[in-house]
N, C-alpha and C. Protein backbone atom coordinates (compact mmCIF):
# COMPACT_ATOMS: atom_id res chain seq x y z
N UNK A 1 -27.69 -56.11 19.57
CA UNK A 1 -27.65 -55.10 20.61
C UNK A 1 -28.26 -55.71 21.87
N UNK A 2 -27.44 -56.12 23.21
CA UNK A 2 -28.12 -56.04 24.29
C UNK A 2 -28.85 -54.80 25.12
N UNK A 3 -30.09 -55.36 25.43
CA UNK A 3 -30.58 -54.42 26.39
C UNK A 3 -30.40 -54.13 27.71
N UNK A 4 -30.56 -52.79 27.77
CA UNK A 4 -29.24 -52.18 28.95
C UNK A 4 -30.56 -50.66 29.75
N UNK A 5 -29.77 -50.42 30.45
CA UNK A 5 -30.71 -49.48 30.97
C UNK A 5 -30.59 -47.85 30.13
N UNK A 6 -29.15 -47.85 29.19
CA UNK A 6 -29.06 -46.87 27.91
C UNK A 6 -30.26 -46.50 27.07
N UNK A 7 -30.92 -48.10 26.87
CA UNK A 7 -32.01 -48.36 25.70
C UNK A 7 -33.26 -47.92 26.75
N UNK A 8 -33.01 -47.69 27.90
CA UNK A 8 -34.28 -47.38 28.42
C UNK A 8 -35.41 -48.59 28.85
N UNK A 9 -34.72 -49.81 29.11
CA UNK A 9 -34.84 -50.84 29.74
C UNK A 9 -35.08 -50.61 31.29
N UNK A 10 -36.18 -51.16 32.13
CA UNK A 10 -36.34 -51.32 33.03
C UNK A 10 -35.71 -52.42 34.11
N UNK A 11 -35.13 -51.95 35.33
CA UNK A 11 -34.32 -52.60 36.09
C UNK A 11 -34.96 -53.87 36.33
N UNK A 12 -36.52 -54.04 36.05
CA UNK A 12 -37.22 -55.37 36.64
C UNK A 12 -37.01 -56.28 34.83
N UNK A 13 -37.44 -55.52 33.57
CA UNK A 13 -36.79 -56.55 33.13
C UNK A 13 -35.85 -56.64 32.87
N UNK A 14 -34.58 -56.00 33.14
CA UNK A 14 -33.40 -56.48 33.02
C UNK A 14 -32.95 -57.94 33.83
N UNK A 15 -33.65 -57.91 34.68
CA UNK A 15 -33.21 -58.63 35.87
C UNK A 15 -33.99 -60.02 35.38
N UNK A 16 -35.43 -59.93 34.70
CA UNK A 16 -35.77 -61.56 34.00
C UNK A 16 -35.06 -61.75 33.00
N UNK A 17 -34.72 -60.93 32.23
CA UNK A 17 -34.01 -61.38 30.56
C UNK A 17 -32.39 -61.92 31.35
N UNK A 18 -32.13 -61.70 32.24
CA UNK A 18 -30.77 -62.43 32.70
C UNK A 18 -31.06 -63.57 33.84
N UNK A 19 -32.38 -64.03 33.94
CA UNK A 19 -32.69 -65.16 34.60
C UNK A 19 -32.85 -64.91 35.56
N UNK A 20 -32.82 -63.65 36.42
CA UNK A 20 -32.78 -63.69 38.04
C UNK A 20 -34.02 -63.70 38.56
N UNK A 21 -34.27 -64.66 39.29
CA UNK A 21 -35.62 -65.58 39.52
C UNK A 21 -36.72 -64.83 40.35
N UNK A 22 -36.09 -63.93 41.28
CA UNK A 22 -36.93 -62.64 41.54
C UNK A 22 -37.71 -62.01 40.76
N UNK A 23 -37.27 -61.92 39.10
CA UNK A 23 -38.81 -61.02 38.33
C UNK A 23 -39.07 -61.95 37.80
N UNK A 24 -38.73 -63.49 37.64
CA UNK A 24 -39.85 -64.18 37.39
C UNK A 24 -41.33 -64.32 37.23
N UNK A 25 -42.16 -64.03 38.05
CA UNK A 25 -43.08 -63.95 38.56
C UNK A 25 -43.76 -63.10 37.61
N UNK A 26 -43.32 -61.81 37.21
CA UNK A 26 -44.46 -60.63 37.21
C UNK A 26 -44.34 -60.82 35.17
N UNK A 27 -43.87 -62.07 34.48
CA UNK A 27 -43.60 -61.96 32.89
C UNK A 27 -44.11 -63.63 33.36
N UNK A 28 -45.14 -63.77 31.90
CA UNK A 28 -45.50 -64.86 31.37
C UNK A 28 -44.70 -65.67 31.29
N UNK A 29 -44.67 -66.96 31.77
CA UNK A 29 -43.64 -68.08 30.58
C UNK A 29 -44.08 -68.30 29.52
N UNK A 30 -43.02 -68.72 28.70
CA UNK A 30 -43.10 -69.06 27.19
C UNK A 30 -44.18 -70.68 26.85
N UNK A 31 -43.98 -71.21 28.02
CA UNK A 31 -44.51 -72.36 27.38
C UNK A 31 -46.69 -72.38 27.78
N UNK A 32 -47.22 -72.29 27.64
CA UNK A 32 -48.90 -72.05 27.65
C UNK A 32 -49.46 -73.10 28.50
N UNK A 33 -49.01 -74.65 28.82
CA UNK A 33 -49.03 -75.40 30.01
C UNK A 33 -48.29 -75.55 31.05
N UNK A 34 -47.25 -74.48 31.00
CA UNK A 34 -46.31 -73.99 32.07
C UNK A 34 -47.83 -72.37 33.00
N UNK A 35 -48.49 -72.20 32.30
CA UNK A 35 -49.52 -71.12 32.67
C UNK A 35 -50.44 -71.93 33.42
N UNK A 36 -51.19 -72.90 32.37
CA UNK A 36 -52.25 -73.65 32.63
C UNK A 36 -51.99 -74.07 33.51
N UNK A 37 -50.80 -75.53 34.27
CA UNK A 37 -51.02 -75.63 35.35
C UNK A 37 -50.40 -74.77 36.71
N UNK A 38 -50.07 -73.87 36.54
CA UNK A 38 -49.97 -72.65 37.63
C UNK A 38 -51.31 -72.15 37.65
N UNK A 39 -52.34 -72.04 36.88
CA UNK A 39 -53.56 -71.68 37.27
C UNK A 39 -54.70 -72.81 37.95
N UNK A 40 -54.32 -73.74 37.16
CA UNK A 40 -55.59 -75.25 37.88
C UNK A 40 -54.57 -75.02 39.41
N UNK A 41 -53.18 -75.29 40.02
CA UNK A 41 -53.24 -75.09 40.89
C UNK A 41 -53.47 -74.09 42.16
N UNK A 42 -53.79 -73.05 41.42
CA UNK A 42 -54.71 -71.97 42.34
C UNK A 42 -55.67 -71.96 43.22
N UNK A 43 -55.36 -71.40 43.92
CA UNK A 43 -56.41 -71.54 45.44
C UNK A 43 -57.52 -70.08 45.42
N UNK A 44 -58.98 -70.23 44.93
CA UNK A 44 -59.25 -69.06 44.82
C UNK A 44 -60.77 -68.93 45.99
N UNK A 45 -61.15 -67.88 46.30
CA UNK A 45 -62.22 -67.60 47.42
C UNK A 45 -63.13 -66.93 46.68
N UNK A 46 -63.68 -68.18 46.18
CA UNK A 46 -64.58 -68.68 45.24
C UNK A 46 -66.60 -67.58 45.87
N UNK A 47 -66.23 -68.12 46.92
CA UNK A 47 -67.51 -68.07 47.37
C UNK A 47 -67.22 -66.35 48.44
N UNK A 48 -66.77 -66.60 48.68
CA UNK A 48 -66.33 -65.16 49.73
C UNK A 48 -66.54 -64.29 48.74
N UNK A 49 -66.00 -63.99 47.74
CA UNK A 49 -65.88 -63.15 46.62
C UNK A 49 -67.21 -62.83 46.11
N UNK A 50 -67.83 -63.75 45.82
CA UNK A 50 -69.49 -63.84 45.29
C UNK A 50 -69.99 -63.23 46.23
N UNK A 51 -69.45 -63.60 47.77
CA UNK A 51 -70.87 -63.14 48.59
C UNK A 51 -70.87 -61.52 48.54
N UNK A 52 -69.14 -61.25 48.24
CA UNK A 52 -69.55 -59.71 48.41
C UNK A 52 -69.63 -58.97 47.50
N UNK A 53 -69.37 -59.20 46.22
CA UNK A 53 -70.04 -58.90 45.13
C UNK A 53 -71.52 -58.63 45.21
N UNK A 54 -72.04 -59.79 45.52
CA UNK A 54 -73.24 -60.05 45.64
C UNK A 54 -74.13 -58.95 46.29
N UNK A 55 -73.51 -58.56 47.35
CA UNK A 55 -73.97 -57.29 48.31
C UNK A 55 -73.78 -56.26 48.00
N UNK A 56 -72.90 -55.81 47.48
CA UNK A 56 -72.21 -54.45 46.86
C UNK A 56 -72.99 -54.13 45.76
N UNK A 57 -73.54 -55.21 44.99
CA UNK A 57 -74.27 -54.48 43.56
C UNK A 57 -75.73 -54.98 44.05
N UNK A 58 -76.33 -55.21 44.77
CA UNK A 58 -77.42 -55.49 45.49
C UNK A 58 -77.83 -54.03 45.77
N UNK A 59 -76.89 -53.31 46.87
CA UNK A 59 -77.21 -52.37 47.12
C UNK A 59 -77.00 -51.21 46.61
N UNK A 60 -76.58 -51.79 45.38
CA UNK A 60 -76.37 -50.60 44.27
C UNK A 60 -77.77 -50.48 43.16
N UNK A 61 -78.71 -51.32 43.07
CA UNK A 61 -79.35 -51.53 42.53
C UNK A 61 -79.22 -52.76 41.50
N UNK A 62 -78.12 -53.51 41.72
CA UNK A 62 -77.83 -54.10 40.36
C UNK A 62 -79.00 -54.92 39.84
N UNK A 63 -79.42 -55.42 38.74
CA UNK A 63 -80.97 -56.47 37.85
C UNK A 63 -80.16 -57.83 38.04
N UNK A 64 -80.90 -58.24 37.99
CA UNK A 64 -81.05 -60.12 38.12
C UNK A 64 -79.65 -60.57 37.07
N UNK A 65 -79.48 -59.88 35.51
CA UNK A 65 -79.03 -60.60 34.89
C UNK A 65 -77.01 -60.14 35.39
N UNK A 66 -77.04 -59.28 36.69
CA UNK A 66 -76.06 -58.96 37.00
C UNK A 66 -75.76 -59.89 38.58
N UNK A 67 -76.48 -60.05 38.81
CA UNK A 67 -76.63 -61.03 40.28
C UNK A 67 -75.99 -62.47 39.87
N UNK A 68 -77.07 -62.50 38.79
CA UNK A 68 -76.80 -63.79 37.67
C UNK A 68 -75.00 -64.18 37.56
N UNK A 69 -74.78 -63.32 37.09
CA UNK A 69 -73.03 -63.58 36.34
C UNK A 69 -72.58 -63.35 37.75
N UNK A 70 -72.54 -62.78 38.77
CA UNK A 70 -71.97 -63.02 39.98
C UNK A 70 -71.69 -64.48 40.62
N UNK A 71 -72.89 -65.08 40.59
CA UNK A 71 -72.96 -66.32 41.25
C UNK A 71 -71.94 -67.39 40.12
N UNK A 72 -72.23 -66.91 38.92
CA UNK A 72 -71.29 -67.79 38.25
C UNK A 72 -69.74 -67.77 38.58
N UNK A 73 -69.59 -66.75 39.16
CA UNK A 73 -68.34 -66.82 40.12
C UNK A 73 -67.68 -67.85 40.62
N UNK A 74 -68.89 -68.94 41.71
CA UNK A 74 -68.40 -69.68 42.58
C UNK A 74 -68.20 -71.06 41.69
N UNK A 75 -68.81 -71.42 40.41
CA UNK A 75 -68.13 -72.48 39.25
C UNK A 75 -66.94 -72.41 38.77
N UNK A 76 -66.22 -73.65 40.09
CA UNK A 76 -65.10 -73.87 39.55
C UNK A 76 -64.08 -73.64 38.37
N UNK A 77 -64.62 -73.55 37.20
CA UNK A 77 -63.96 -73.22 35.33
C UNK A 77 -64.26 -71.91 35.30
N UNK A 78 -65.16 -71.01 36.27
CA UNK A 78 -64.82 -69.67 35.60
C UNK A 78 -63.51 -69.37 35.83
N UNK A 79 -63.43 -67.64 35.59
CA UNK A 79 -62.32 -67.14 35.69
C UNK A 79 -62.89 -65.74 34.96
N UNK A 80 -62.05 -64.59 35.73
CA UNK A 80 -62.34 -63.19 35.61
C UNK A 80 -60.82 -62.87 35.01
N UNK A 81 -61.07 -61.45 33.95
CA UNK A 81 -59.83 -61.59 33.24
C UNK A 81 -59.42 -59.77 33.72
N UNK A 82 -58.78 -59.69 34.72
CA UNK A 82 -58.78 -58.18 34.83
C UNK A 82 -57.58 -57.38 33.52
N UNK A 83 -57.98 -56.20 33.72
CA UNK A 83 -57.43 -55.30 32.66
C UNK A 83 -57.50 -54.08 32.81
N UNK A 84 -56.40 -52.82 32.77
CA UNK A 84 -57.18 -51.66 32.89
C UNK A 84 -58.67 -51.80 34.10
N UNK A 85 -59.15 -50.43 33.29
CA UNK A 85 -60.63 -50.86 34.17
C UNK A 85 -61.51 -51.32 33.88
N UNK A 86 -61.18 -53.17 33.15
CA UNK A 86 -62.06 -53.73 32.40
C UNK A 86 -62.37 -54.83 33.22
N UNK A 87 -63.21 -55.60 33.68
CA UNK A 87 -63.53 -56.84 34.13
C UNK A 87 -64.60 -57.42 33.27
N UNK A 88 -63.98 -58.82 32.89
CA UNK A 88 -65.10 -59.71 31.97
C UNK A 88 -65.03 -61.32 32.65
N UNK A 89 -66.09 -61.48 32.97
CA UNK A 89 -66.05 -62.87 33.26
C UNK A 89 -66.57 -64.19 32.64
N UNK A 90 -65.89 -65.08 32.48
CA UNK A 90 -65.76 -65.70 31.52
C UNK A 90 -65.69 -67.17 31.87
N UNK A 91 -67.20 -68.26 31.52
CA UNK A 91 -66.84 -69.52 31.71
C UNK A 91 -66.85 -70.66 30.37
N UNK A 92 -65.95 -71.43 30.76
CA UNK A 92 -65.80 -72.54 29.76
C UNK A 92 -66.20 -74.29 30.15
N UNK A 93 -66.83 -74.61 29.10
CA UNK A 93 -67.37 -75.70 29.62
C UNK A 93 -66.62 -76.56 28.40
């Protein structure tokens, strides 16, 4: 059975499952170093980000061990994994 907009298929993936390079973008590739290096080449505002983090839960009251994981921000190998309204940040050494 192809999927069709009958089955209740969405026009965006209809449009990757037939290759059209426009919804590319918003579906994983299959291959896991086709990911990896689309992410090492990322350009991220490393430090801008921290600083205002930094201020925002400052003046929220945030404790040291939350200031803490902020700054780990600006180390290159982190990486924040958004979700829903979940944020976890996460470094690998």
């Amino acid at each position: 059975m192809t999927p069709g907009k009958a089955l209740g298929y969405s026009e965006l993936y209809l449009d990757f499952v037939s290759g059209r390079e426009t919804a590319r973008h918003f579906y994983t590739p299959d291959n896991l170093s086709a990911v990896a290096a689309r992410l090492d080449g990322a350009v991220y505002a490393r430090d801008r980000t921290a600083d205002i983090l930094r201020r925002q839960n400052q003046a929220w009251g945030a404790g040291e061990p939350t200031l803490a994981a902020i700054e780990r921000l600006r180390d290159p190998v982190s990486y924040t994994h958004l979700r829903a309204h979940e944020t976890a940040l996460c470094i690998s050494y």
